[in-house]
N, C-alpha and C. Protein backbone atom coordinates (compact mmCIF):
# COMPACT_ATOMS: atom_id res chain seq x y z
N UNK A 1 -27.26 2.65 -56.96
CA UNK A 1 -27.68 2.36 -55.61
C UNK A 1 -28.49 1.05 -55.59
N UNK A 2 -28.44 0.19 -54.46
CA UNK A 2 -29.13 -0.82 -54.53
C UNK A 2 -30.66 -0.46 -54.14
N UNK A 3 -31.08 -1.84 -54.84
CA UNK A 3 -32.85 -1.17 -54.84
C UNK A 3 -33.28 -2.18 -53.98
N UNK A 4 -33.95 -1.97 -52.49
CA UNK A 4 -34.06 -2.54 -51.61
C UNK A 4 -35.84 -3.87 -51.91
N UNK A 5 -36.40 -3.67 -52.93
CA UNK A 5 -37.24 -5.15 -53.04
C UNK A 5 -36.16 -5.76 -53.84
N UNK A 6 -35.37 -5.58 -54.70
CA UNK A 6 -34.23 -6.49 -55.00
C UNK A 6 -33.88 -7.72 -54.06
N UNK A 7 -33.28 -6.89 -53.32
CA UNK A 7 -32.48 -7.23 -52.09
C UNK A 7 -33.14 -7.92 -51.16
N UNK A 8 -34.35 -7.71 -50.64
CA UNK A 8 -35.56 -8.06 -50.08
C UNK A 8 -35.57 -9.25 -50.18
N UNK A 9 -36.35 -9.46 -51.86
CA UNK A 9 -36.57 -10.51 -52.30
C UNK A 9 -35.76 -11.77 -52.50
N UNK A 10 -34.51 -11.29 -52.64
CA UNK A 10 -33.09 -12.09 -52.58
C UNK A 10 -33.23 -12.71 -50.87
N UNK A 11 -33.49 -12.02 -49.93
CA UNK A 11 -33.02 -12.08 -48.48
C UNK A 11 -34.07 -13.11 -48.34
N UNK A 12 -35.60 -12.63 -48.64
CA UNK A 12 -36.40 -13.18 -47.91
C UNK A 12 -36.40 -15.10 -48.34
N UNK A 13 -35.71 -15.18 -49.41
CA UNK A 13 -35.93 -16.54 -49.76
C UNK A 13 -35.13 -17.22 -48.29
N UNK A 14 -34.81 -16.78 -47.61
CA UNK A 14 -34.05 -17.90 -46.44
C UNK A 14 -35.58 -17.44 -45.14
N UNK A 15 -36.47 -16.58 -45.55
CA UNK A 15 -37.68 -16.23 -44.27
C UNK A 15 -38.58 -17.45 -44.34
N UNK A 16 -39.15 -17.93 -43.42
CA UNK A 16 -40.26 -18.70 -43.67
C UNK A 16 -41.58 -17.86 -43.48
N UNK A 17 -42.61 -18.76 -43.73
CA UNK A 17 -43.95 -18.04 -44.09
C UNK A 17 -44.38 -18.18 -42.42
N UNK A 18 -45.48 -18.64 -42.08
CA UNK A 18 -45.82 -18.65 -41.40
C UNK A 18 -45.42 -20.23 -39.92
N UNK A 19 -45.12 -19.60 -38.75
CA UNK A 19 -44.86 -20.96 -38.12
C UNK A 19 -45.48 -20.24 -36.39
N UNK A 20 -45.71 -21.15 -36.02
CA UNK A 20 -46.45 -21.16 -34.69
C UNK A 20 -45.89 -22.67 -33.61
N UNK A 21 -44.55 -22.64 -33.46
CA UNK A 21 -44.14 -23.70 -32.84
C UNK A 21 -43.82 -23.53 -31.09
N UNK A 22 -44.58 -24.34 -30.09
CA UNK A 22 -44.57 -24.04 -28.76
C UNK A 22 -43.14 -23.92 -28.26
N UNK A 23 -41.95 -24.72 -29.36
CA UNK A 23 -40.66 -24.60 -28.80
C UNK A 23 -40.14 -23.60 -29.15
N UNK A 24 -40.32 -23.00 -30.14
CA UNK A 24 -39.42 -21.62 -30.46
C UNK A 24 -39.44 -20.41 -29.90
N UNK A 25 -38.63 -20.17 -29.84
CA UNK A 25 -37.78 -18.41 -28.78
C UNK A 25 -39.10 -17.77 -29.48
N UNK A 26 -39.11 -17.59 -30.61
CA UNK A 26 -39.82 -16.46 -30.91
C UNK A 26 -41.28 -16.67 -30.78
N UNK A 27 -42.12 -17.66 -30.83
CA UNK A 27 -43.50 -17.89 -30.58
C UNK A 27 -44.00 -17.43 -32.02
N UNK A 28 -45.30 -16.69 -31.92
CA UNK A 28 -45.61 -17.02 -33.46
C UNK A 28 -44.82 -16.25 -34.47
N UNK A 29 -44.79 -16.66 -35.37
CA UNK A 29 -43.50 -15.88 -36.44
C UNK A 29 -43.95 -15.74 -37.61
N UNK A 30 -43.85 -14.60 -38.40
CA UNK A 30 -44.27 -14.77 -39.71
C UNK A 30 -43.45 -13.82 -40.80
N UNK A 31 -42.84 -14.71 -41.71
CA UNK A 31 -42.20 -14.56 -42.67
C UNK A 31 -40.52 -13.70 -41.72
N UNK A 32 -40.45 -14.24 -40.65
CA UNK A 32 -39.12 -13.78 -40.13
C UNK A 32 -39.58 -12.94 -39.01
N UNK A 33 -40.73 -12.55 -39.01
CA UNK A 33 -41.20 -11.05 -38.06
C UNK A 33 -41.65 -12.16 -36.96
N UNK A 34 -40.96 -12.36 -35.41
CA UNK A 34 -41.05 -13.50 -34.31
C UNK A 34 -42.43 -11.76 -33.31
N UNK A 35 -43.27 -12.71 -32.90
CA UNK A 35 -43.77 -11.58 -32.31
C UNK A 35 -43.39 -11.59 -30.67
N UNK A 36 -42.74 -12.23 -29.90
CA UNK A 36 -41.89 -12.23 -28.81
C UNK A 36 -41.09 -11.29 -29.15
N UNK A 37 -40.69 -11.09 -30.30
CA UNK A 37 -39.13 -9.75 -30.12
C UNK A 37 -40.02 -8.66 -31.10
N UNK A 38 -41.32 -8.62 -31.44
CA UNK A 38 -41.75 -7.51 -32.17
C UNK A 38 -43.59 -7.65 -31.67
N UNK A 39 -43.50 -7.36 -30.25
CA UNK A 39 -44.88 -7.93 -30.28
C UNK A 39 -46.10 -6.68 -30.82
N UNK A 40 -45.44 -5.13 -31.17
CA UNK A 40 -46.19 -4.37 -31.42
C UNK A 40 -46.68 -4.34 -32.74
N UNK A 41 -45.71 -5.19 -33.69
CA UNK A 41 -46.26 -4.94 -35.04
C UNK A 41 -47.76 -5.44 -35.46
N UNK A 42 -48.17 -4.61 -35.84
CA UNK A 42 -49.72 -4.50 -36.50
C UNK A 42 -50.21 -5.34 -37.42
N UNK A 43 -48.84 -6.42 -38.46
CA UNK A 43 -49.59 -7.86 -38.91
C UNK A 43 -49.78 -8.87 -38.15
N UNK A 44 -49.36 -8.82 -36.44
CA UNK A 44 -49.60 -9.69 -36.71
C UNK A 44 -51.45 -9.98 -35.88
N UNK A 45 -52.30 -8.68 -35.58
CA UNK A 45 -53.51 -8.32 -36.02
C UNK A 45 -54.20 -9.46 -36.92
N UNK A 46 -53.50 -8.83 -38.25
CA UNK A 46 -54.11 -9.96 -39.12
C UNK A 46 -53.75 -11.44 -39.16
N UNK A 47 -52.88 -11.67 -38.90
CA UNK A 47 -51.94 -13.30 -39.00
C UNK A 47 -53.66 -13.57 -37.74
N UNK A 48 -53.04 -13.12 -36.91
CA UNK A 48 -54.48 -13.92 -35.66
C UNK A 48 -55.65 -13.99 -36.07
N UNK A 49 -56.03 -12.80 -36.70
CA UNK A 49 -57.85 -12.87 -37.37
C UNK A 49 -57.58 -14.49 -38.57
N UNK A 50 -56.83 -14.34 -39.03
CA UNK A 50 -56.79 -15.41 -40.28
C UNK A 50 -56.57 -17.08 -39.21
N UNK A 51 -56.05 -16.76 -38.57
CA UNK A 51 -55.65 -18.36 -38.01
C UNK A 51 -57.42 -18.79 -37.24
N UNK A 52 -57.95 -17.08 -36.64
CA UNK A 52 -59.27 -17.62 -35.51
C UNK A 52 -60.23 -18.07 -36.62
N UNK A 53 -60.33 -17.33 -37.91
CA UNK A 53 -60.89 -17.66 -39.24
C UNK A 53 -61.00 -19.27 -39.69
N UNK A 54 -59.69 -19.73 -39.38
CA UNK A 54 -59.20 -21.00 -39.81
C UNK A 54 -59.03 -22.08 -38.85
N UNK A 55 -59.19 -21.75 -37.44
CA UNK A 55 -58.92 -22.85 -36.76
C UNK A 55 -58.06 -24.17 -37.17
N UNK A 56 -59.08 -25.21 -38.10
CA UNK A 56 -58.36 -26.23 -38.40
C UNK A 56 -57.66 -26.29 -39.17
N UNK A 57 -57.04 -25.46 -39.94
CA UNK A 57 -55.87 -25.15 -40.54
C UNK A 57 -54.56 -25.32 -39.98
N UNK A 58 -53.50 -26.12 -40.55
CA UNK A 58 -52.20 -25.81 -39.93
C UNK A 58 -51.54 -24.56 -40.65
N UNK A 59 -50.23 -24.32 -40.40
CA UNK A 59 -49.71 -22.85 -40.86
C UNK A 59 -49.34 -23.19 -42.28
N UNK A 60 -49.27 -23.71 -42.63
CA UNK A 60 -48.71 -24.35 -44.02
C UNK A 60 -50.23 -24.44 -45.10
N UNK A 61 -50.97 -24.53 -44.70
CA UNK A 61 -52.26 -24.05 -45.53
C UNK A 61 -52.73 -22.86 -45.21
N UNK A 62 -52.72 -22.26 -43.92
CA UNK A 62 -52.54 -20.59 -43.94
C UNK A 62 -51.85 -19.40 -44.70
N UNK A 63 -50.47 -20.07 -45.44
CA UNK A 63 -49.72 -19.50 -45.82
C UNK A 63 -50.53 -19.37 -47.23
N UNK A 64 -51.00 -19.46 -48.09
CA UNK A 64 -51.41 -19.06 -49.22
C UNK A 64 -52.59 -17.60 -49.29
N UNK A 65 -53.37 -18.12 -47.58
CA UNK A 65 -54.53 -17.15 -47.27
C UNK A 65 -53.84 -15.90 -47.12
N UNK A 66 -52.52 -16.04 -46.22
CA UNK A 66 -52.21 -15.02 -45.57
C UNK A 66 -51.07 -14.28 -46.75
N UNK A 67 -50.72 -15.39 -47.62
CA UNK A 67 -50.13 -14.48 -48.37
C UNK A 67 -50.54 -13.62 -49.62
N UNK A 68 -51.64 -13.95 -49.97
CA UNK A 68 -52.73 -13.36 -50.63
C UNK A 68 -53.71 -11.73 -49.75
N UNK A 69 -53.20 -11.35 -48.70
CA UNK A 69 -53.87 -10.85 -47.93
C UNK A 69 -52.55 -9.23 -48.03
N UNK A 70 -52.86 -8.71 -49.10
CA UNK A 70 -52.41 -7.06 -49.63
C UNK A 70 -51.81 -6.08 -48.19
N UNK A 71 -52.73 -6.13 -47.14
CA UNK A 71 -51.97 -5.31 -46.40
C UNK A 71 -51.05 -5.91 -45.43
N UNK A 72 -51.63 -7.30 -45.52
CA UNK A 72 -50.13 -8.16 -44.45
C UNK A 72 -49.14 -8.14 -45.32
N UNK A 73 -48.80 -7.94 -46.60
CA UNK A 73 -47.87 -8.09 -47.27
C UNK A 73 -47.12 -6.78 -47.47
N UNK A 74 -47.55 -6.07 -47.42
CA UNK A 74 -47.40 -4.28 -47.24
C UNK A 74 -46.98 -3.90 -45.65
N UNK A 75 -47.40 -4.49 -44.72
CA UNK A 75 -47.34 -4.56 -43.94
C UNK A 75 -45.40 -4.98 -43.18
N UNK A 76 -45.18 -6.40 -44.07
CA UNK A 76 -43.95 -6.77 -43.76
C UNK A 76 -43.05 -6.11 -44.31
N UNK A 77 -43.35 -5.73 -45.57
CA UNK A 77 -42.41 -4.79 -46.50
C UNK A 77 -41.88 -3.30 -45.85
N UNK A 78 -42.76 -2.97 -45.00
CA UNK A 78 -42.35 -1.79 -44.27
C UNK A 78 -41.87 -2.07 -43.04
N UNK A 79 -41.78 -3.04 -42.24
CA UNK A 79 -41.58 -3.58 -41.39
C UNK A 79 -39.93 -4.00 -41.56
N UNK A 80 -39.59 -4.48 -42.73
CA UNK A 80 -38.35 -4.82 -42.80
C UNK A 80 -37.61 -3.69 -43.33
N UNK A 81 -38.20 -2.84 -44.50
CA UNK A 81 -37.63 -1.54 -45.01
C UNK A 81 -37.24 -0.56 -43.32
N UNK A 82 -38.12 -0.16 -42.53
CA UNK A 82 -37.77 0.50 -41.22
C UNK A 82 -37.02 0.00 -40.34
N UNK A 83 -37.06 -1.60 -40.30
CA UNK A 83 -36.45 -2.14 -39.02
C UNK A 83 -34.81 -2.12 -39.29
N UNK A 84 -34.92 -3.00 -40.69
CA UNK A 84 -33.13 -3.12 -41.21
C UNK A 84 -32.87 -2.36 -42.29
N UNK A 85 -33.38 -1.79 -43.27
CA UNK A 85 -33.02 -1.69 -44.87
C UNK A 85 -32.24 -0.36 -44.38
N UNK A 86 -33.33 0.32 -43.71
CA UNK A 86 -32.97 2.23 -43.67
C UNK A 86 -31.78 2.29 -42.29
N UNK A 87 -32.11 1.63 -41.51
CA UNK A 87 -30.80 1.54 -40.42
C UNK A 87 -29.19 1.24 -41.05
N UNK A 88 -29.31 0.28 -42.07
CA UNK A 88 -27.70 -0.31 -42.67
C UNK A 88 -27.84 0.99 -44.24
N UNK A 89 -28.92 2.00 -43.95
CA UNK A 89 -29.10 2.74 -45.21
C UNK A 89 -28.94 2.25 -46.69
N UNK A 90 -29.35 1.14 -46.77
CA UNK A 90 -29.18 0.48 -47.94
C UNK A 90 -29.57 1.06 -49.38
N UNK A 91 -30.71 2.06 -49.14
CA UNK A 91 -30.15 3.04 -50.29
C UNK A 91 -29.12 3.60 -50.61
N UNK A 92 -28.09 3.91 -49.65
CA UNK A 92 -26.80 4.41 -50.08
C UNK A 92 -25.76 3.43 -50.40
N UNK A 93 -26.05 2.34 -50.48
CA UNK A 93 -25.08 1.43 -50.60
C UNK A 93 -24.94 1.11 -52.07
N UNK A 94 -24.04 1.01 -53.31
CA UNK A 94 -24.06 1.35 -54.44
C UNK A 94 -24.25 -0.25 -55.21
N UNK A 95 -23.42 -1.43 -54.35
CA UNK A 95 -23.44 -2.60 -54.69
C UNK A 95 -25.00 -3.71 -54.42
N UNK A 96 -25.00 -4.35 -55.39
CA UNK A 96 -26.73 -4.89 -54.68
C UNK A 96 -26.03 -6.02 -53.99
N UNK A 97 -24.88 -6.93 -54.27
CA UNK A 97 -24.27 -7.98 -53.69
C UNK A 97 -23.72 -7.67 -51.97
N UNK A 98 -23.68 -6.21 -51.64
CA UNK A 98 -22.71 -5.82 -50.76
C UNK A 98 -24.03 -5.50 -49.85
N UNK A 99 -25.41 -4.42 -50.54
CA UNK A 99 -26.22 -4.35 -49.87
C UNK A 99 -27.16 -5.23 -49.12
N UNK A 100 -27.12 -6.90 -50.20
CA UNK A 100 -27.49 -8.34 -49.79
C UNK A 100 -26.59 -8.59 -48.64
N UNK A 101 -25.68 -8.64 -48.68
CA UNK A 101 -25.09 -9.54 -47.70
C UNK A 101 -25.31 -8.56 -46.30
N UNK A 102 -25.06 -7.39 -46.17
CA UNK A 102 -25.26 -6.47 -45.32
C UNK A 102 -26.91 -6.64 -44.31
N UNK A 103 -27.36 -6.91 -45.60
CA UNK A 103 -28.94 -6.87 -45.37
C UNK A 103 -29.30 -8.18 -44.85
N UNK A 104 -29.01 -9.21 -45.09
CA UNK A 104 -28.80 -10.56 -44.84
C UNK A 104 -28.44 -10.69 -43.10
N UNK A 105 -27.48 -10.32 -42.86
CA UNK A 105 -26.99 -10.04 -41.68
C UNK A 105 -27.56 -9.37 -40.83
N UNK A 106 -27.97 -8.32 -41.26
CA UNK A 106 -28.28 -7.46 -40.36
C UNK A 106 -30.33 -8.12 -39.94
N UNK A 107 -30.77 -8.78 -40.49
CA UNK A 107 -32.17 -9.76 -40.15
C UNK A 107 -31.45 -10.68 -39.71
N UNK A 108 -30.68 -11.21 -39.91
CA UNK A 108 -30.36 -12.49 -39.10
C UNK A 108 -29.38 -12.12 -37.67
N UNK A 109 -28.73 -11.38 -37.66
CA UNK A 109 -27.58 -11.18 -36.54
C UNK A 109 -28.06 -10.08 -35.55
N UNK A 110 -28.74 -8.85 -36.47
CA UNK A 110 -29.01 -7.34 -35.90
C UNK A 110 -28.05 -6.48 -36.56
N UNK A 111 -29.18 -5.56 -36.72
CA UNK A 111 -28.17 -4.38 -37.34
C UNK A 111 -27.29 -3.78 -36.81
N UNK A 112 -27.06 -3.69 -35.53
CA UNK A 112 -26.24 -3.04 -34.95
C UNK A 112 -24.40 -4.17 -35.19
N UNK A 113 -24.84 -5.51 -34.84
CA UNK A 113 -23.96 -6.34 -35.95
C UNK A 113 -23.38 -6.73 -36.78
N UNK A 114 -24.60 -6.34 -38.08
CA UNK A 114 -24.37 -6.38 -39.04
C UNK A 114 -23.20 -5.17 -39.14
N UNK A 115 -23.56 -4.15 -39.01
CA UNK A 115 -22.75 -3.19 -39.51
C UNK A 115 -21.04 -2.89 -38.53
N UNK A 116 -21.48 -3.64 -37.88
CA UNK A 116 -20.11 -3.79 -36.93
C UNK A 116 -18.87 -4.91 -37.77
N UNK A 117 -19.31 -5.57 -38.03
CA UNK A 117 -18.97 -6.59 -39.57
C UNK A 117 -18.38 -6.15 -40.05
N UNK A 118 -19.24 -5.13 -40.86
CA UNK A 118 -18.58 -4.29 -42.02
C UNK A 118 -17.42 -3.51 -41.50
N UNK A 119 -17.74 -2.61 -40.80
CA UNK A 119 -16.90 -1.81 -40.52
C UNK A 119 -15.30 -2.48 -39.37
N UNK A 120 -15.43 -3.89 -38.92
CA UNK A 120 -14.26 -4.40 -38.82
C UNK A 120 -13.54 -4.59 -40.28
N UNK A 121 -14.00 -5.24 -40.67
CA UNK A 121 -13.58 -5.72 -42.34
C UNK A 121 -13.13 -4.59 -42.81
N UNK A 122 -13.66 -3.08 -43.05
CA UNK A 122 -13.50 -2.48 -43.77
C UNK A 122 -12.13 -1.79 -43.54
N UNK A 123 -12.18 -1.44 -42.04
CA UNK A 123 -11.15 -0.36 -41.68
C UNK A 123 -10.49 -1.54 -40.80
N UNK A 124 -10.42 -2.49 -40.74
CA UNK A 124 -9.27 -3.48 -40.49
C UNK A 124 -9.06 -3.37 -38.33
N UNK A 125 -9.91 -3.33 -38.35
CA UNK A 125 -9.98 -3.18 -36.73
C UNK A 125 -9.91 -4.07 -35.88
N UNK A 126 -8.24 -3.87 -35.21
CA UNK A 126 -7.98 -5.01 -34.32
C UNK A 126 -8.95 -5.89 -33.53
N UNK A 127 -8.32 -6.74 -32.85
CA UNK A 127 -9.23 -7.64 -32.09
C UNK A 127 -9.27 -7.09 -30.07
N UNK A 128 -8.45 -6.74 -30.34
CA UNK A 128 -8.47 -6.49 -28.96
C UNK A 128 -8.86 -5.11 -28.47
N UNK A 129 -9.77 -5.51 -27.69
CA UNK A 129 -10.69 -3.89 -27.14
C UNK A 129 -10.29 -2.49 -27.44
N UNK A 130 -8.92 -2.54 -26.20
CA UNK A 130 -8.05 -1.54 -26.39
C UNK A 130 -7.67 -0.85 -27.81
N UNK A 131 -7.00 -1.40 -28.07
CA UNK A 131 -6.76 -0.93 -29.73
C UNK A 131 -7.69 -0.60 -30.62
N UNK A 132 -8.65 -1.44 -30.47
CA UNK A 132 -9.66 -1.44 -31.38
C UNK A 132 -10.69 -0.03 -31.14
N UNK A 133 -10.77 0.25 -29.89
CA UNK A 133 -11.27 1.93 -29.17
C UNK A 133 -10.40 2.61 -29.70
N UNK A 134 -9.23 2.61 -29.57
CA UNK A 134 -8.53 3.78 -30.30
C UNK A 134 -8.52 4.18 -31.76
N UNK A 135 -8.72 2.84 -32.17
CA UNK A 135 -8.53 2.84 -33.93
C UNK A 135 -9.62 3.42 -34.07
N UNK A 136 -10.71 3.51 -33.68
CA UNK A 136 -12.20 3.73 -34.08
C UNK A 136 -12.13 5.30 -33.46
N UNK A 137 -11.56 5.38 -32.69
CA UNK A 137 -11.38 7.03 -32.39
C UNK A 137 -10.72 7.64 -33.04
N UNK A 138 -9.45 7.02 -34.02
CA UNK A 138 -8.82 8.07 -34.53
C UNK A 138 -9.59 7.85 -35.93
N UNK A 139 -10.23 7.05 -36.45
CA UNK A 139 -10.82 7.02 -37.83
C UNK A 139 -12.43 7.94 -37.74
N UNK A 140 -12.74 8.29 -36.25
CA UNK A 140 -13.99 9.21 -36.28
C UNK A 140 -15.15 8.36 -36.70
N UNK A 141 -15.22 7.06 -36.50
CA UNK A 141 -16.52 6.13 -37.46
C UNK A 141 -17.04 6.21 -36.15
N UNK A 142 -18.43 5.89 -36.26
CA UNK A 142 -19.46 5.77 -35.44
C UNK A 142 -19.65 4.33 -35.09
N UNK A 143 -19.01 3.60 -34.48
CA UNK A 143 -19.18 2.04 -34.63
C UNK A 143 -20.29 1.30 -34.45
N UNK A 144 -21.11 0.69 -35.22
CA UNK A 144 -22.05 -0.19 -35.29
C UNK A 144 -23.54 0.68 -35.76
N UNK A 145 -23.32 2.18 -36.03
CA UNK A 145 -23.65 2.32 -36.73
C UNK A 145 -23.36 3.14 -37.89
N UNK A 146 -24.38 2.63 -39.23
CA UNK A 146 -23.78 3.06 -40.79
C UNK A 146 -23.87 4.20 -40.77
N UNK A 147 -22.58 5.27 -40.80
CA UNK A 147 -22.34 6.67 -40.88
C UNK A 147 -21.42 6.84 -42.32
N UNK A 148 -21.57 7.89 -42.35
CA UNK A 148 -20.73 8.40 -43.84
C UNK A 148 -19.13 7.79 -44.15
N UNK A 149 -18.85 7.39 -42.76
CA UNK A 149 -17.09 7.12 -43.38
C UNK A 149 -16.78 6.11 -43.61
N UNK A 150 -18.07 5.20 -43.05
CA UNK A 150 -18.67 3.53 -43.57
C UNK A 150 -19.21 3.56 -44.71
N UNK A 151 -19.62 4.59 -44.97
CA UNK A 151 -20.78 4.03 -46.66
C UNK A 151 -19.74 4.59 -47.94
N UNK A 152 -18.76 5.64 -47.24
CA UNK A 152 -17.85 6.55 -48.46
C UNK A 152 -17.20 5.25 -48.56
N UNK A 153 -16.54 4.50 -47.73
CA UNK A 153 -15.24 3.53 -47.65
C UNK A 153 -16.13 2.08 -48.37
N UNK A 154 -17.47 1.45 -48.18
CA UNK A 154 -17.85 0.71 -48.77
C UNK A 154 -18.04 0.91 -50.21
N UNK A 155 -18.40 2.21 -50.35
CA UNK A 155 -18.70 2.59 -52.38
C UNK A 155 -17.65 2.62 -52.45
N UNK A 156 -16.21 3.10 -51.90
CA UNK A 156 -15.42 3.51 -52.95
C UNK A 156 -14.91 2.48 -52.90
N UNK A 157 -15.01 0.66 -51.95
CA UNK A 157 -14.37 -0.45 -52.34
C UNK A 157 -15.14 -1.06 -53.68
N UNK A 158 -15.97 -0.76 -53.95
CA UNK A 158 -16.59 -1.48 -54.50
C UNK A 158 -16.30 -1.59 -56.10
C-alpha cells in the first residue's frame, strides 16, 4: 500500500511555502492551503500570529519561522491527509507512482476530478454523456468517487 508522507512529500515539492499576493484567487496561502477556499482551517491562526509577530518581514523570511513552528506543520499534514489522501483512499491504493499521480491531481484539480480521471482511463468511458451514464450504470462504479470497483480495477492494473 502506498504510504501517504511518501507521497506527500513527493506532491508537496510543487506547494509553495508561504505567499500573501493581493492578485491571487486564493488570498493568503500557505504551503497550497489558499484560505479563500479553506477559510476555516485552524493554521492559518498561526500563519497570522507569526506575520502580526513579524510585520516587516516578507513571506519568504517567514517561511523558515513558520516552518519551524511543530503544530502548523502537523497542522497541514492533517489537513491534506483529510481533505485529499483519505477521499482518493490512498491507503488502498497499492502503487506509490499511481497513488502520486492520483494525489497530485486530486490537490491540484479536486478530488472529485481527480478520481473521475481515473476512473475514465480505467473503465474506458466514452466521451459523450449519454453513453458514458450508461456505461457507468452498467459497471455499478460510483463516479467521481473512489469506491471498491475503482480501487479493485486500479490494484489489479498495477
Amino acid at each position: 500500500m502506498a504510504d501517504f508522507l511518501a507521497v506527500h512529500n513527493a506532491v508537496m515539492g510543487n506547494e509553495g511555502a508561504l505567499a500573501n499576493d493581493k492578485d491571487d484567487h486564493g488570498g493568503l496561502t500557505y504551503k497550497g492551503v489558499a484560505e479563500k477556499k479553506h477559510p476555516g482551517w485552524p493554521g492559518f491562526a498561526i500563519v497570522k500570529a507569526i506575520m502580526l509577530q513579524f510585520p516587516d518581514k516578507k513571506p519568504a523570511e517567514l517561511n523558515p519561522i513558520l516552518q519551524a513552528n511543530q503544530a502548523l506543520q502537523t497542522m497541514v499534514l492533517s489537513f491534506y491527509k483529510t481533505e485529499f489522501w483519505n477521499v482518493i483512499k490512498g491507503d488502498r491504493i497499492n502503487s506509490f507512482e499511481e497513488a502520486r499521480a492520483i494525489y497530485d491531481s486530486a490537490v491540484n484539480y479536486g478530488q472529485t476530478t481527480a478520481i473521475k480521471i481515473v476512473q475514465n482511463t480505467l473503465f474506458s468511458l466514452p466521451n459523450q454523456q449519454k453513453a458514458k451514464q450508461a456505461k457507468i450504470n452498467d459497471l455499478g462504479i460510483l463516479y467521481g468517487f473512489m469506491d471498491i470497483k475503482t480501487l479493485d480495477k486500479l490494484n489489479n492494473n498495477s
